[in-house]
Protein backbone atom coordinates (compact mmCIF):
# COMPACT_ATOMS: atom_id res chain seq x y z
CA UNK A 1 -6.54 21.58 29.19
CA UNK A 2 -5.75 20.57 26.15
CA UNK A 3 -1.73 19.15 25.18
CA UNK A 4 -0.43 20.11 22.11
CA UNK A 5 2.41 18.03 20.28
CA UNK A 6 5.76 19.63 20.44
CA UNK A 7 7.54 19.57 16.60
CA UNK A 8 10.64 18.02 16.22
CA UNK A 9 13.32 18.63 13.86
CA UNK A 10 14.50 15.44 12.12
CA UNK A 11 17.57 14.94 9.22
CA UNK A 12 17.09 12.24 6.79
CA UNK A 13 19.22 9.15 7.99
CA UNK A 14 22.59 8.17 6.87
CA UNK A 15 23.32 5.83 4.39
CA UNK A 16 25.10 4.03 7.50
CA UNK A 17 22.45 3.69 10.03
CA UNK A 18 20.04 2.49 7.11
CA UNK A 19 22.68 -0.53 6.38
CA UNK A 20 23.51 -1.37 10.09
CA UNK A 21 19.11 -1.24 10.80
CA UNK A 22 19.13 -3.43 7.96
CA UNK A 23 21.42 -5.95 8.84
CA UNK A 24 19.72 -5.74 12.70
CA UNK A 25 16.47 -6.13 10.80
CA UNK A 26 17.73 -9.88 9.78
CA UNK A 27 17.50 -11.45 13.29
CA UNK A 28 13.35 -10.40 13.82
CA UNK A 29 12.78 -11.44 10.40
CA UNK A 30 14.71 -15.05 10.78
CA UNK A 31 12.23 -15.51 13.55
CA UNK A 32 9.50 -14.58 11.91
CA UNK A 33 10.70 -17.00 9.20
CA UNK A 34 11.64 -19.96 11.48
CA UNK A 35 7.97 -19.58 13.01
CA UNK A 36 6.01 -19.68 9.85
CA UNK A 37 8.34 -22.10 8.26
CA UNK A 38 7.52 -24.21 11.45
CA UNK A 39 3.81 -23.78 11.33
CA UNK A 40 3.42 -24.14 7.79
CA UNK A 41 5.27 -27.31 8.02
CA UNK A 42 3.14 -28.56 10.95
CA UNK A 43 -0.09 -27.80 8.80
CA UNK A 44 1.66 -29.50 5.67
CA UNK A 45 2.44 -32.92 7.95
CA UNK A 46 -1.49 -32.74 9.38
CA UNK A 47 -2.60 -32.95 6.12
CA UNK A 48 -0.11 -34.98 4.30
CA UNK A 49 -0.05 -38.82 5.87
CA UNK A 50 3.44 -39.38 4.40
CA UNK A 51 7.03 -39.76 6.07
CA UNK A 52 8.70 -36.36 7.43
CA UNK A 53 11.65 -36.76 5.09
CA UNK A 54 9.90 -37.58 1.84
CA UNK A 55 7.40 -33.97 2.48
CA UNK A 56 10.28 -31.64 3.23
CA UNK A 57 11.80 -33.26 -0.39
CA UNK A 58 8.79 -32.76 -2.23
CA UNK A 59 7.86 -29.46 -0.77
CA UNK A 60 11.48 -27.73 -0.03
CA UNK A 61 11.99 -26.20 -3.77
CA UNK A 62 8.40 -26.20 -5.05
CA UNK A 63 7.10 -22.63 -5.64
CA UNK A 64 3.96 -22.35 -3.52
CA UNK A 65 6.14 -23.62 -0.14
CA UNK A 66 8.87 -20.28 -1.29
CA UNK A 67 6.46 -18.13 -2.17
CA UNK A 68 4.40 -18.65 1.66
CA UNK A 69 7.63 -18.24 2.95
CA UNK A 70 8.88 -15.06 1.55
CA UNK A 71 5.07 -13.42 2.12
CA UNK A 72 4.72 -14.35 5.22
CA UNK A 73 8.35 -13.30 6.86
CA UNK A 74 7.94 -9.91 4.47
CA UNK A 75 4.46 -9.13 6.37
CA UNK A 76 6.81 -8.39 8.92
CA UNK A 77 8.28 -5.50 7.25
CA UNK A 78 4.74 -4.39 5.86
CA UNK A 79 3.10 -4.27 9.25
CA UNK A 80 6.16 -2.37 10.92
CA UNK A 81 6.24 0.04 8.31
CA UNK A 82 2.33 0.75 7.97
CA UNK A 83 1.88 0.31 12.26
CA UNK A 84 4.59 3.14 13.43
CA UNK A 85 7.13 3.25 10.68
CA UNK A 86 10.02 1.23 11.98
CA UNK A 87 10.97 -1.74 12.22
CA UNK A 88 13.28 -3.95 15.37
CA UNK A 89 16.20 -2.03 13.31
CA UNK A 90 15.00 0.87 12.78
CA UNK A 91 14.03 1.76 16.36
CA UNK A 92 17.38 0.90 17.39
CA UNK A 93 19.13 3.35 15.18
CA UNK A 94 16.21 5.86 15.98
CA UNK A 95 15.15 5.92 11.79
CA UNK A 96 11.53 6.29 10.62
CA UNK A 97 10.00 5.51 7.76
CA UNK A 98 7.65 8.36 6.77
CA UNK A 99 5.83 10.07 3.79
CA UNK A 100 7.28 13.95 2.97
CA UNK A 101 4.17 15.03 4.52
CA UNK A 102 4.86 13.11 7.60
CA UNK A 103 2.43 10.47 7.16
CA UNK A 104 2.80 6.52 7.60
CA UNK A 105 2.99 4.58 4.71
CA UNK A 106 -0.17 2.95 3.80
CA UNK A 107 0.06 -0.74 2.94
CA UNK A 108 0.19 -0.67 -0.73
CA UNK A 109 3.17 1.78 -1.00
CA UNK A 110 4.37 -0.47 1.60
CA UNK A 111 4.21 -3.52 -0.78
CA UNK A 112 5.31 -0.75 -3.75
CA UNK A 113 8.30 -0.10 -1.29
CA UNK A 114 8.97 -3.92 -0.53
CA UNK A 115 8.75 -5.15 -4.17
CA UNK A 116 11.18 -1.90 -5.07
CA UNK A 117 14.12 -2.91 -2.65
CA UNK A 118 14.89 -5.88 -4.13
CA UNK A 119 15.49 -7.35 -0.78
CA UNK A 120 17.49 -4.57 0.74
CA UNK A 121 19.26 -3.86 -2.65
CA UNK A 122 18.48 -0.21 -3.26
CA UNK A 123 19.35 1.52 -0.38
CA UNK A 124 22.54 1.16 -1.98
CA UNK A 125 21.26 4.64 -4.18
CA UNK A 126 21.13 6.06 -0.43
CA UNK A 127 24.98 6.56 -0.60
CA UNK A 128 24.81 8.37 -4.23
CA UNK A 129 21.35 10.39 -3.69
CA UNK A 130 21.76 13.70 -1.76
CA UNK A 131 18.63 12.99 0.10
CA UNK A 132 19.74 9.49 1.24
CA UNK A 133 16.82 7.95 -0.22
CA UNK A 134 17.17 4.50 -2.20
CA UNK A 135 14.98 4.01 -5.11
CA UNK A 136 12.29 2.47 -3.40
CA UNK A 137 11.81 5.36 -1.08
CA UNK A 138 11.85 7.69 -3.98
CA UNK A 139 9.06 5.58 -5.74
CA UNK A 140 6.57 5.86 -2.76
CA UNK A 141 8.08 9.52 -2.21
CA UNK A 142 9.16 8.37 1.79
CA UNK A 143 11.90 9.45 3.58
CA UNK A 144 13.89 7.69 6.48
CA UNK A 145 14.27 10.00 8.67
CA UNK A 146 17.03 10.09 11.95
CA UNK A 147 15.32 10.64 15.32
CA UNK A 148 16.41 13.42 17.76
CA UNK A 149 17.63 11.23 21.07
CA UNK A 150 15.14 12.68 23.68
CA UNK A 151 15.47 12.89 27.20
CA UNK A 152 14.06 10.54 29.36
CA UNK A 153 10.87 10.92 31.47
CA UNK A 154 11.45 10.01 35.43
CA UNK A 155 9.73 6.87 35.14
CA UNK A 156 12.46 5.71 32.16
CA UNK A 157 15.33 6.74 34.36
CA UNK A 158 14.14 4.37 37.24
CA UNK A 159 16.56 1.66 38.16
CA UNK A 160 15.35 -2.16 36.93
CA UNK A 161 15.27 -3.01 40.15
């Protein structure tokens, strides 16, 4: 027997719930920061035979360390949005990132997206545009959409313990 997805009816996402996902969104991505700040450090000291103090002066402003670290923490965002369209914030809030055809992003409008945000910066538009779409979103033609709050199946409603 086959099982046929039921459609849901979705609203695009307040201006509000984009900001408060975004400012969620900065604890997963200071991990992911601290981590690859950590390992690329490690890998710097392996190969480096100098004091710890005298690396982290030469390397802490010079372009190639920034530029690691601001690729690597923003693969974060790429991979959430191309894997299921949300990210840490954005499942909290119950937003998704979609296509108007209700497709995933693929990774380069994903890095299209990314570069177009200026770091979170143009979701301010979302307050102005009557779709609640910043600029980036309107480049790649997405949507952030709110999510209908669905009941629970029984095996959610179990107690922890």
């Amino acid at each position: 027997m086959a099982q046929t997805a039921e459609k849901i009816t979705v609203s695009p996402a307040s201006p509000w719930k984009r900001l408060f996902a975004w400012i969620y969104d900065w604890l997963p991505a200071a991990g992911v920061f601290v981590l690859v700040f950590a390992i690329g450090l490690g890998l710097v000291n392996l190969v480096w035979s100098a004091p710890a103090n005298e690396i982290s002066a030469s390397i802490g402003s010079h372009p190639l360390w920034i530029t690691y670290l601001v690729l690597s923490t923003s693969i974060y965002y790429l991979y959430c949005w191309t894997k299921g369209g949300q990210t840490v914030g954005m499942r909290t809030w119950r937003i998704q990132l979609l296509k108007a055809d209700g497709r995933k992003l693929t990774y380069a409008e994903s890095i299209i997206r990314a570069l177009l945000s200026f770091g979170g910066i143009a979701n301010i538009w979302a307050f102005i545009d009557s779709e609640h779409r910043g600029w980036h979103d309107i480049a790649v033609d997405a949507y952030l959409v709110q999510l209908p709050k669905l009941p629970k199946n029984k095996e959610q409603q179990k107690p922890l313990i």
